[in-house]
N, C-alpha and C. Protein backbone atom coordinates (compact mmCIF):
# COMPACT_ATOMS: atom_id res chain seq x y z
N UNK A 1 0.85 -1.18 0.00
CA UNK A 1 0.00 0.00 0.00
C UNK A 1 0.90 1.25 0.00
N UNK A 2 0.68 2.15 -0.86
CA UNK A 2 1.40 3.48 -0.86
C UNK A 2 0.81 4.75 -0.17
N UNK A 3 1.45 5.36 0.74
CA UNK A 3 0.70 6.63 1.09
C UNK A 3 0.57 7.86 0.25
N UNK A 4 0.92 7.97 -0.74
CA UNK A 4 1.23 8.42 -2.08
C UNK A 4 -0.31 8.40 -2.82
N UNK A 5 -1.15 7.42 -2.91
CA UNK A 5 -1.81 6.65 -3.69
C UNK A 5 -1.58 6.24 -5.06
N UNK A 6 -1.81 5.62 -5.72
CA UNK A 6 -1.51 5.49 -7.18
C UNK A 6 -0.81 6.21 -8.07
N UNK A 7 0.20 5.70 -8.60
CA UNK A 7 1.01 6.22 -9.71
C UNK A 7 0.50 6.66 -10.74
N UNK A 8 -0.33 7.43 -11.46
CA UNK A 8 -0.37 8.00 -12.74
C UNK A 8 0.79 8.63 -13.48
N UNK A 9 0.72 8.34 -14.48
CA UNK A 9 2.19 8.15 -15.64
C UNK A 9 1.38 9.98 -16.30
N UNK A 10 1.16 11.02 -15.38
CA UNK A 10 1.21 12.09 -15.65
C UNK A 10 2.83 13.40 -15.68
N UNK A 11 2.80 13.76 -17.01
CA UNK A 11 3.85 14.67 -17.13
C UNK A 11 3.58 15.69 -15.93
N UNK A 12 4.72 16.51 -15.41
CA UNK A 12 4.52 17.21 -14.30
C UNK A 12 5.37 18.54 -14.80
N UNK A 13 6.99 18.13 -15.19
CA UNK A 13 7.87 19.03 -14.86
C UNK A 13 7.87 19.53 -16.38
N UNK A 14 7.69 19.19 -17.82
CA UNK A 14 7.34 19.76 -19.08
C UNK A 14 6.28 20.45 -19.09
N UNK A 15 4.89 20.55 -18.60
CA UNK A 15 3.82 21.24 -18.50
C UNK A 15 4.05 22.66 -17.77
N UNK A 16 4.68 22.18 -16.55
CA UNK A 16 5.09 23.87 -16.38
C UNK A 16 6.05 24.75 -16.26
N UNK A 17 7.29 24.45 -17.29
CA UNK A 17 8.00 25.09 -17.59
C UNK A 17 7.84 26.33 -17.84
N UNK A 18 6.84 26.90 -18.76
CA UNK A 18 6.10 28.30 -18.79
C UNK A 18 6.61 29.00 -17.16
N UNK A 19 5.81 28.69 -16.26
CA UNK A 19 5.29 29.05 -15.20
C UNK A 19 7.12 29.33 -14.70
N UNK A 20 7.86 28.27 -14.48
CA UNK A 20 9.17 28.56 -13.98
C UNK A 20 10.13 29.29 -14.44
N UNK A 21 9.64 29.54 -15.63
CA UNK A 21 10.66 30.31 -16.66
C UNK A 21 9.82 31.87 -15.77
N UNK A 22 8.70 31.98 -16.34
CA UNK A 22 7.79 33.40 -15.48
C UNK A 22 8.29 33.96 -14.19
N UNK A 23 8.51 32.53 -13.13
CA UNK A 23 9.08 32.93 -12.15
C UNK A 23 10.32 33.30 -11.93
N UNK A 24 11.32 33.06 -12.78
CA UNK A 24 12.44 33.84 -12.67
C UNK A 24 12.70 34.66 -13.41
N UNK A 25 11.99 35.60 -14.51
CA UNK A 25 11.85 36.98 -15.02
C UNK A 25 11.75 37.46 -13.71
N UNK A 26 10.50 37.32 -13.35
CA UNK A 26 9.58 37.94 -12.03
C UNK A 26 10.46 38.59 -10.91
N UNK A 27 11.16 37.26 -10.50
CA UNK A 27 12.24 37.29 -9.39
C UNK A 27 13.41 38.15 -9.57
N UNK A 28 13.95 37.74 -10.98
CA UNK A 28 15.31 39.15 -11.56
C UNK A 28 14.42 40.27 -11.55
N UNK A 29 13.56 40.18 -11.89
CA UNK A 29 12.51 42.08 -12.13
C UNK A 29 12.71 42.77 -10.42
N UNK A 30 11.94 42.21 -9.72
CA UNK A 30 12.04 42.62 -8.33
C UNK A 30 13.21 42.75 -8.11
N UNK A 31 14.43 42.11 -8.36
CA UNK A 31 15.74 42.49 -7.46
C UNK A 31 16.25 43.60 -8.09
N UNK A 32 15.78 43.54 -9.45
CA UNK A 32 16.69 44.91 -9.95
C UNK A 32 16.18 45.84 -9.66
N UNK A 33 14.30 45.79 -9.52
CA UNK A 33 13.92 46.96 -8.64
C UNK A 33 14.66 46.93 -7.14
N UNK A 34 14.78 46.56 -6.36
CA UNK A 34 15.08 46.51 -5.58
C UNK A 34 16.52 47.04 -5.07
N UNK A 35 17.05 46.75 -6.43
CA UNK A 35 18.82 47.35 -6.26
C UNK A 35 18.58 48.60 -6.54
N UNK A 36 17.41 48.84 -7.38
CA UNK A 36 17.79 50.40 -7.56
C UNK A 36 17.05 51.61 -6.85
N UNK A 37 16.16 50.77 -6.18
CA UNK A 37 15.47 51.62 -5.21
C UNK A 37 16.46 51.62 -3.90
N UNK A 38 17.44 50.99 -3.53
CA UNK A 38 18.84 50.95 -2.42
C UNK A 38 19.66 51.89 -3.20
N UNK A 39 19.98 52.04 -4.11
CA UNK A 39 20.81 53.16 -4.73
C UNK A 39 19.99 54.60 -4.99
N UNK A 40 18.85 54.40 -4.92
CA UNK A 40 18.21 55.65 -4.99
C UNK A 40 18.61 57.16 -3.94
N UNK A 41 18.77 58.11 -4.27
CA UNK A 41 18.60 59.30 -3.38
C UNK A 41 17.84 59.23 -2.47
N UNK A 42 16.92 58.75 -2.67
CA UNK A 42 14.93 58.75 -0.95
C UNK A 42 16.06 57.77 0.13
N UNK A 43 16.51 56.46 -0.59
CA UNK A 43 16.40 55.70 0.27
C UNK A 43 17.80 55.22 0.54
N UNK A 44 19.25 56.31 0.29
CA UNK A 44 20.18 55.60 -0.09
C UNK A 44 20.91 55.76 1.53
N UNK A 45 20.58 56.83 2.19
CA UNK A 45 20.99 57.35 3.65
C UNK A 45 20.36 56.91 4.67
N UNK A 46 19.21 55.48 4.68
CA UNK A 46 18.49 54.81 5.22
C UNK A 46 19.13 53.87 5.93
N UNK A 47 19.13 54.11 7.61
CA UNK A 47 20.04 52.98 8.07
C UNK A 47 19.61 51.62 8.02
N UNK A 48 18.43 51.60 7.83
CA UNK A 48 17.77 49.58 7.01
C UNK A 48 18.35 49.68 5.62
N UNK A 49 19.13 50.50 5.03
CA UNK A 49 19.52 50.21 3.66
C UNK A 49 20.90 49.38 3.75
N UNK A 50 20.68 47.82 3.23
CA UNK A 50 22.03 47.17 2.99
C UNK A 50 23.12 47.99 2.63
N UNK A 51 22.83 48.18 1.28
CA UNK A 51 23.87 49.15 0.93
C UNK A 51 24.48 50.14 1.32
N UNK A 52 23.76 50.80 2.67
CA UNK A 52 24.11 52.06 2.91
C UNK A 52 25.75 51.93 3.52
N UNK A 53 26.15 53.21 2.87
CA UNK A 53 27.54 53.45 3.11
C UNK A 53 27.82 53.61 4.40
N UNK A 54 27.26 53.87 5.41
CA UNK A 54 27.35 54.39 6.62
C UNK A 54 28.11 52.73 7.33
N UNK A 55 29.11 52.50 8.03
CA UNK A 55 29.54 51.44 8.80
C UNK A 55 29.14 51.37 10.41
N UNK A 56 27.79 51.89 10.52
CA UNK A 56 27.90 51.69 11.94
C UNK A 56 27.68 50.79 12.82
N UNK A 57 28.88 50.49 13.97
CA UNK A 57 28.21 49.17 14.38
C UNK A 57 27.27 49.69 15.80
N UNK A 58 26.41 48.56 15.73
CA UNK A 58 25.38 48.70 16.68
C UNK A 58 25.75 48.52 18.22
């Protein structure tokens, strides 16, 4: 007995290739927003900003 239930001989990982390919446009889109909203002027002197130049330790 399988806790699984039955094997169906269904394709899984060719059907949604679409979808994974989508998700990593998606994912590069956000980071590059993301890098450039940390390099931005608003948000570049922000001590939650990774990037920020400031070294202070806590």
């Amino acid at each position: 007995m399988s806790y699984l239930g039955r094997k169906w001989p269904a394709p899984v990982a060719r059907p949604m290739i679409p979808f994974y390919a989508a998700g990593l446009i998606v994912m590069y889109g956000v980071n590059s927003f993301a890098g450039a909203l940390a390099q931005s002027d608003e948000y570049k002197n922000d001590p939650r900003n990774p990037a920020s130049k400031s070294s202070d330790a806590h």
